[in-house]
Protein backbone atom coordinates (compact mmCIF):
# COMPACT_ATOMS: atom_id res chain seq x y z
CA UNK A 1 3.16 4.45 11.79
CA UNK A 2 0.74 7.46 11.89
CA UNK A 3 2.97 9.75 11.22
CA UNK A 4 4.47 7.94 8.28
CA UNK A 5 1.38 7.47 6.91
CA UNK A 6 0.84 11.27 7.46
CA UNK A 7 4.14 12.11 5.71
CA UNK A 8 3.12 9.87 2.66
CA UNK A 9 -0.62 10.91 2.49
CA UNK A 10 0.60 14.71 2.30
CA UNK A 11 3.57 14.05 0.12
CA UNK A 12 1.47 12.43 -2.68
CA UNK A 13 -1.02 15.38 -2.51
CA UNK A 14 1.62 17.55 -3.03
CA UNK A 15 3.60 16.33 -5.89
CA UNK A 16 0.62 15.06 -7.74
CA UNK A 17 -0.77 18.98 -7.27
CA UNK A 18 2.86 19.92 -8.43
CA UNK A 19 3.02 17.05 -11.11
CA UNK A 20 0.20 18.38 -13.37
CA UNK A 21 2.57 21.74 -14.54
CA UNK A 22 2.35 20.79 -18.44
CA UNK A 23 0.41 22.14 -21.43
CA UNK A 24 -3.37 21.51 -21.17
CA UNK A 25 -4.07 18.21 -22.77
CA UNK A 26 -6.64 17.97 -25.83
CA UNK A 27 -9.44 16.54 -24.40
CA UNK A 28 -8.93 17.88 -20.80
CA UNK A 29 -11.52 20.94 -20.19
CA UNK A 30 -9.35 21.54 -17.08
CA UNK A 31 -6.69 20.29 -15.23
CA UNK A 32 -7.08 17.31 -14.62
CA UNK A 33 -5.32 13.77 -12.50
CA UNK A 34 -6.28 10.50 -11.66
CA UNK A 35 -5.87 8.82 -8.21
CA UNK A 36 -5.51 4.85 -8.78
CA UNK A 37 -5.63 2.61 -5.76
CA UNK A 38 -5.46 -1.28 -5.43
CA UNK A 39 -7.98 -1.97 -3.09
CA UNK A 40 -11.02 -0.59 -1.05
CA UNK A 41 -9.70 -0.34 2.44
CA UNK A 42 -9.63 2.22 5.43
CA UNK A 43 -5.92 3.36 4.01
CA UNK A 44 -6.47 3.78 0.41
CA UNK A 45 -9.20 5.74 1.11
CA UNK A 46 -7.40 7.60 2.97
CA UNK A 47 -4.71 8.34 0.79
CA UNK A 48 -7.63 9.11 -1.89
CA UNK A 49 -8.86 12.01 0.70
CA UNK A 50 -5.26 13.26 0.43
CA UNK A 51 -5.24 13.97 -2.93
CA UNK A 52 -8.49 15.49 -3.24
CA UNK A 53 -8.03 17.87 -0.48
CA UNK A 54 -4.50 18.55 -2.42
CA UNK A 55 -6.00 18.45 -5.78
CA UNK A 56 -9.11 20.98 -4.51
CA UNK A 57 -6.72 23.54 -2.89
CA UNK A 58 -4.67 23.34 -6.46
CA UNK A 59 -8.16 23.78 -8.46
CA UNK A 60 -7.55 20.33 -10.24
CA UNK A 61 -10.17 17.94 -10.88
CA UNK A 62 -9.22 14.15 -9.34
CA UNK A 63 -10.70 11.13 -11.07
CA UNK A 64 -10.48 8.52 -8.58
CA UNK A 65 -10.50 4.77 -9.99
CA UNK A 66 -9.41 1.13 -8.00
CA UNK A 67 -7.94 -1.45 -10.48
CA UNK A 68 -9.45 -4.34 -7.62
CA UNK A 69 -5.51 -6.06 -7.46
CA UNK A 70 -6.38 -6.75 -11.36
CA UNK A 71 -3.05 -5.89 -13.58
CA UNK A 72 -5.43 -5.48 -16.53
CA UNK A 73 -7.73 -3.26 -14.90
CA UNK A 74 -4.82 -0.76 -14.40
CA UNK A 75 -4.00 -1.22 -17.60
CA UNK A 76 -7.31 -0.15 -18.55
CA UNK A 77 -7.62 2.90 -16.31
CA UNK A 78 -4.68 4.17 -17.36
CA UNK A 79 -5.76 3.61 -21.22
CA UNK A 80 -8.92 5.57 -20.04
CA UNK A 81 -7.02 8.14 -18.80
CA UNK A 82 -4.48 8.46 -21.66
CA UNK A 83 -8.14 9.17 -23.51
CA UNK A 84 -9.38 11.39 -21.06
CA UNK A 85 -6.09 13.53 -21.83
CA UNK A 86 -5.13 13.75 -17.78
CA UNK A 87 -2.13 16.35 -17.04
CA UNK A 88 -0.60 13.23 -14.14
CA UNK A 89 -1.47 9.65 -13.41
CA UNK A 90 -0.94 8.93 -9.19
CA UNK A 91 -0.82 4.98 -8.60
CA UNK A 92 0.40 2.29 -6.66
CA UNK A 93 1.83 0.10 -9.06
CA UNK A 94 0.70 -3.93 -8.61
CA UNK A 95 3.97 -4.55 -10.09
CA UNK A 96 7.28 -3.68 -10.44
CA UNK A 97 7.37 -5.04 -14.14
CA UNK A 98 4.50 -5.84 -15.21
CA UNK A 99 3.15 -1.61 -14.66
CA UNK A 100 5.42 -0.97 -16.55
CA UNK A 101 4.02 -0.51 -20.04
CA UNK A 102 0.86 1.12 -19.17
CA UNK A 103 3.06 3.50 -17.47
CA UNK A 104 5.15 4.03 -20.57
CA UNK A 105 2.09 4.54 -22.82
CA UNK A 106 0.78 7.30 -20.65
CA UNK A 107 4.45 9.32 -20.13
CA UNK A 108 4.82 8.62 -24.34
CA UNK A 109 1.72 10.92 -24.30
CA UNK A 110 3.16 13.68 -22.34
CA UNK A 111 1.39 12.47 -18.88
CA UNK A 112 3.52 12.93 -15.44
CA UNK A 113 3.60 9.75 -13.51
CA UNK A 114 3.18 9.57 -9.98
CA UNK A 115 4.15 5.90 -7.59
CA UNK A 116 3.32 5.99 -4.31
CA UNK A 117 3.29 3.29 -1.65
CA UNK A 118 4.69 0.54 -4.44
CA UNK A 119 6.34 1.39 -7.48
CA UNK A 120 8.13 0.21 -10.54
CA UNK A 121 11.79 -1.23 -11.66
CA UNK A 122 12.14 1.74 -14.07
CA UNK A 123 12.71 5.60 -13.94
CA UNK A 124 9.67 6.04 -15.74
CA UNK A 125 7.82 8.32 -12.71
CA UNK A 126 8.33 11.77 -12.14
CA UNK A 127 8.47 10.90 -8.19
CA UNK A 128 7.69 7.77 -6.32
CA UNK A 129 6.96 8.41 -2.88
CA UNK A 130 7.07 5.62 -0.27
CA UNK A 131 7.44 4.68 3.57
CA UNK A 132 9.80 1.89 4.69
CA UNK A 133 8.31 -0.97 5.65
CA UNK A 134 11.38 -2.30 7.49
CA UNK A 135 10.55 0.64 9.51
CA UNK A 136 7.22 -0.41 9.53
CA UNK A 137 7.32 -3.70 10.93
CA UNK A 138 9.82 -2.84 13.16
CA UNK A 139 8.13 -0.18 15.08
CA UNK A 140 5.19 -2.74 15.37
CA UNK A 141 7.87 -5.42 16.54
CA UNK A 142 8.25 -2.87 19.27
CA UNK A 143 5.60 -2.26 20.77
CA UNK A 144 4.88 -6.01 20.71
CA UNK A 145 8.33 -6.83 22.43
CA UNK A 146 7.29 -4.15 25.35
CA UNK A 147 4.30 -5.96 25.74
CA UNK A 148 5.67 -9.84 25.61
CA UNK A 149 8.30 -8.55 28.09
CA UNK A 150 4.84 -8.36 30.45
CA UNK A 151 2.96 -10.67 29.46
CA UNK A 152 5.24 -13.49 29.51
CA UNK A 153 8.63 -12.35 30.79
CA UNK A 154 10.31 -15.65 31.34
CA UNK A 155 9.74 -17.79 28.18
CA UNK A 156 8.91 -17.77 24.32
CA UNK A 157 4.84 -17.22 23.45
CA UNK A 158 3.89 -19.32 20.91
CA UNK A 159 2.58 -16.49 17.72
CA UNK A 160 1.43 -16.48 14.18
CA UNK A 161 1.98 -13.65 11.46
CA UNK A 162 -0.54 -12.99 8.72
CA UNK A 163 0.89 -11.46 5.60
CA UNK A 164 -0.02 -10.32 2.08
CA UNK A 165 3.28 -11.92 0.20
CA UNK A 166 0.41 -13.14 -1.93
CA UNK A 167 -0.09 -9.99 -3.36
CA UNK A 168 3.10 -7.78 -2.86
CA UNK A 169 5.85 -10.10 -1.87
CA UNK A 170 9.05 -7.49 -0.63
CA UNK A 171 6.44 -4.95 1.07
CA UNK A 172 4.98 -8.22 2.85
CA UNK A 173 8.20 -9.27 3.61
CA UNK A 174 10.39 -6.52 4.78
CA UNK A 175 7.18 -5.67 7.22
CA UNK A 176 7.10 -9.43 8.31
CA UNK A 177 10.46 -9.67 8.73
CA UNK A 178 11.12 -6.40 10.18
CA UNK A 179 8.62 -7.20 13.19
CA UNK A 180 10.24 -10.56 13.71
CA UNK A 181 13.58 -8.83 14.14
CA UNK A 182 12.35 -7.31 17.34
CA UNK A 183 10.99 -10.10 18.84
CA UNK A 184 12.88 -13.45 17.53
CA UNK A 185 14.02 -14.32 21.05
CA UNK A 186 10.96 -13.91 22.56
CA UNK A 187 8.22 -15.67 20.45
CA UNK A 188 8.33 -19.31 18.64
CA UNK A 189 6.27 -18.49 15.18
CA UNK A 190 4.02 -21.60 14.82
CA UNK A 191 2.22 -20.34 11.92
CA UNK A 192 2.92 -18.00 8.95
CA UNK A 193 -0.21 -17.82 6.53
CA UNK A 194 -1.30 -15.13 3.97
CA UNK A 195 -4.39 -13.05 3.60
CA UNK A 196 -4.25 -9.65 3.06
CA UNK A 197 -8.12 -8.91 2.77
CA UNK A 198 -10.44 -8.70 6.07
CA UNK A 199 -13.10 -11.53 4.87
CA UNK A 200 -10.21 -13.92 3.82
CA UNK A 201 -8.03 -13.12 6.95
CA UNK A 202 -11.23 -13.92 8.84
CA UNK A 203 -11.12 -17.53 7.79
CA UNK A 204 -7.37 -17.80 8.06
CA UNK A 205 -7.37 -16.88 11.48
CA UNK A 206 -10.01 -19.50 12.33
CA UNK A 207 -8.13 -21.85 10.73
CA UNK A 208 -4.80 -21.13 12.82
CA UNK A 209 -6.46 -20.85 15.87
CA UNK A 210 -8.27 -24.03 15.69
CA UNK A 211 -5.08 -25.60 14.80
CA UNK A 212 -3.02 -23.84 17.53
CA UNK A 213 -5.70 -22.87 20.31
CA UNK A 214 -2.78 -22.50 22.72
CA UNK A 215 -1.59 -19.08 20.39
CA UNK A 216 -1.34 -16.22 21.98
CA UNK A 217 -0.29 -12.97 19.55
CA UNK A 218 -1.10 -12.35 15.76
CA UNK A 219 0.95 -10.26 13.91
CA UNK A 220 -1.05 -9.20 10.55
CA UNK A 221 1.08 -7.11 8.46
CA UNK A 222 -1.74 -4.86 6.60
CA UNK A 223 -5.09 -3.65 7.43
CA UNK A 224 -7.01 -6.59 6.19
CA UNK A 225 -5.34 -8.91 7.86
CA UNK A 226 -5.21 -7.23 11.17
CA UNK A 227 -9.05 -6.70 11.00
CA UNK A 228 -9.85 -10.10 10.04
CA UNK A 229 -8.02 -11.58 12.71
């Protein structure tokens, strides 16, 4: 999974340093891109980091912005941005439709488009740039069927997942689904509940385990949820 995450964080650096190629925009004094993430957590800011480091080494300026899982607050920042008179827009779509006409607005006005991690039912971006999460939740399934094959080698543990369906149903699902794949004959899943931020997962949790004490794995499919269980 690190070195996924490596592979995406310096593949969006580069193409949204390579992205920006066009005619100096009217009310740019330099070149200039924005960086739009969903949510404040360890990865997005991570991915952020990318693209200034990428953006610095290019001598772009990055305008970093978080629409806060709030369709109309991307559609906002990217009206800003339109404004602004940005060379590229970098984002991770909150949805496959409904991104979509913010994103047209901003390539109508000569802006390259950048997806990364999530992106859009239209060949609208200049590059979208994602990891599998299959892959994902199969390299966690894994490492969690080495260790059941330990800890309990001669029956099924009793396990609950944690997922963020809520908020991006086929990532949530394909990394869900892709860890239970691994370990199907070796667990019996006695609770499947959703919370992809830490202070919600935190409750959710609590709430499984006091209806399940006898549980013995989580499997949190995002950040949030693994640090709030």
């Amino acid at each position: 999974m690190i070195t996924r995450r490596g592979i995406l964080l310096s593949s969006v650096g580069a193409a949204v340093a390579a992205g920006i190629n066009l005619p100096k925009a009217a009310f740019a004094q330099d070149r200039a891109i924005a960086g739009i993430v969903f949510q404040q957590d360890q990865y997005m800011r991570t991915v952020l980091i990318g693209m200034k480091a990428a953006a610095d080494a290019s001598g772009v300026e990055l305008l970093e912005a978080n629409s806060d899982n709030k369709l109309e607050k991307e559609t906002q920042l990217i009206d800003t941005y339109i404004a602004r008179g940005v060379q590229a827009i970098a984002l991770t779509p909150l949805s496959a439709d409904g991104s979509i006409p913010a994103i047209q607005k901003a390539v109508d006005a000569g802006i390259t488009v950048i997806t990364f991690g999530t992106t859009v039912n239209s060949d609208l971006p200049k590059a979208s740039i994602t990891s599998s999460n299959i892959d994902l939740g199969n390299a966690t399934g894994d490492a969690a069927s080495a260790f059941l094959k330990t800890l309990a080698p001669d029956r099924k543990v009793k396990i609950a997942t944690v997922a963020f369906k809520s908020l991006l149903p086929e990532q949530s699902d394909d990394r869900v689904n892709g860890f239970l794949d691994k370990v199907k004959d070796q667990v019996e899943v006695v609770a499947a509940q959703d919370a992809w931020l830490a202070e919600k997962a935190v409750a959710v949790a609590s709430d499984i385990l006091t209806a399940n004490p006898d549980i013995e794995l989580i499997y949190a499919a995002n950040e949030g949820g693994t640090i709030g269980a």
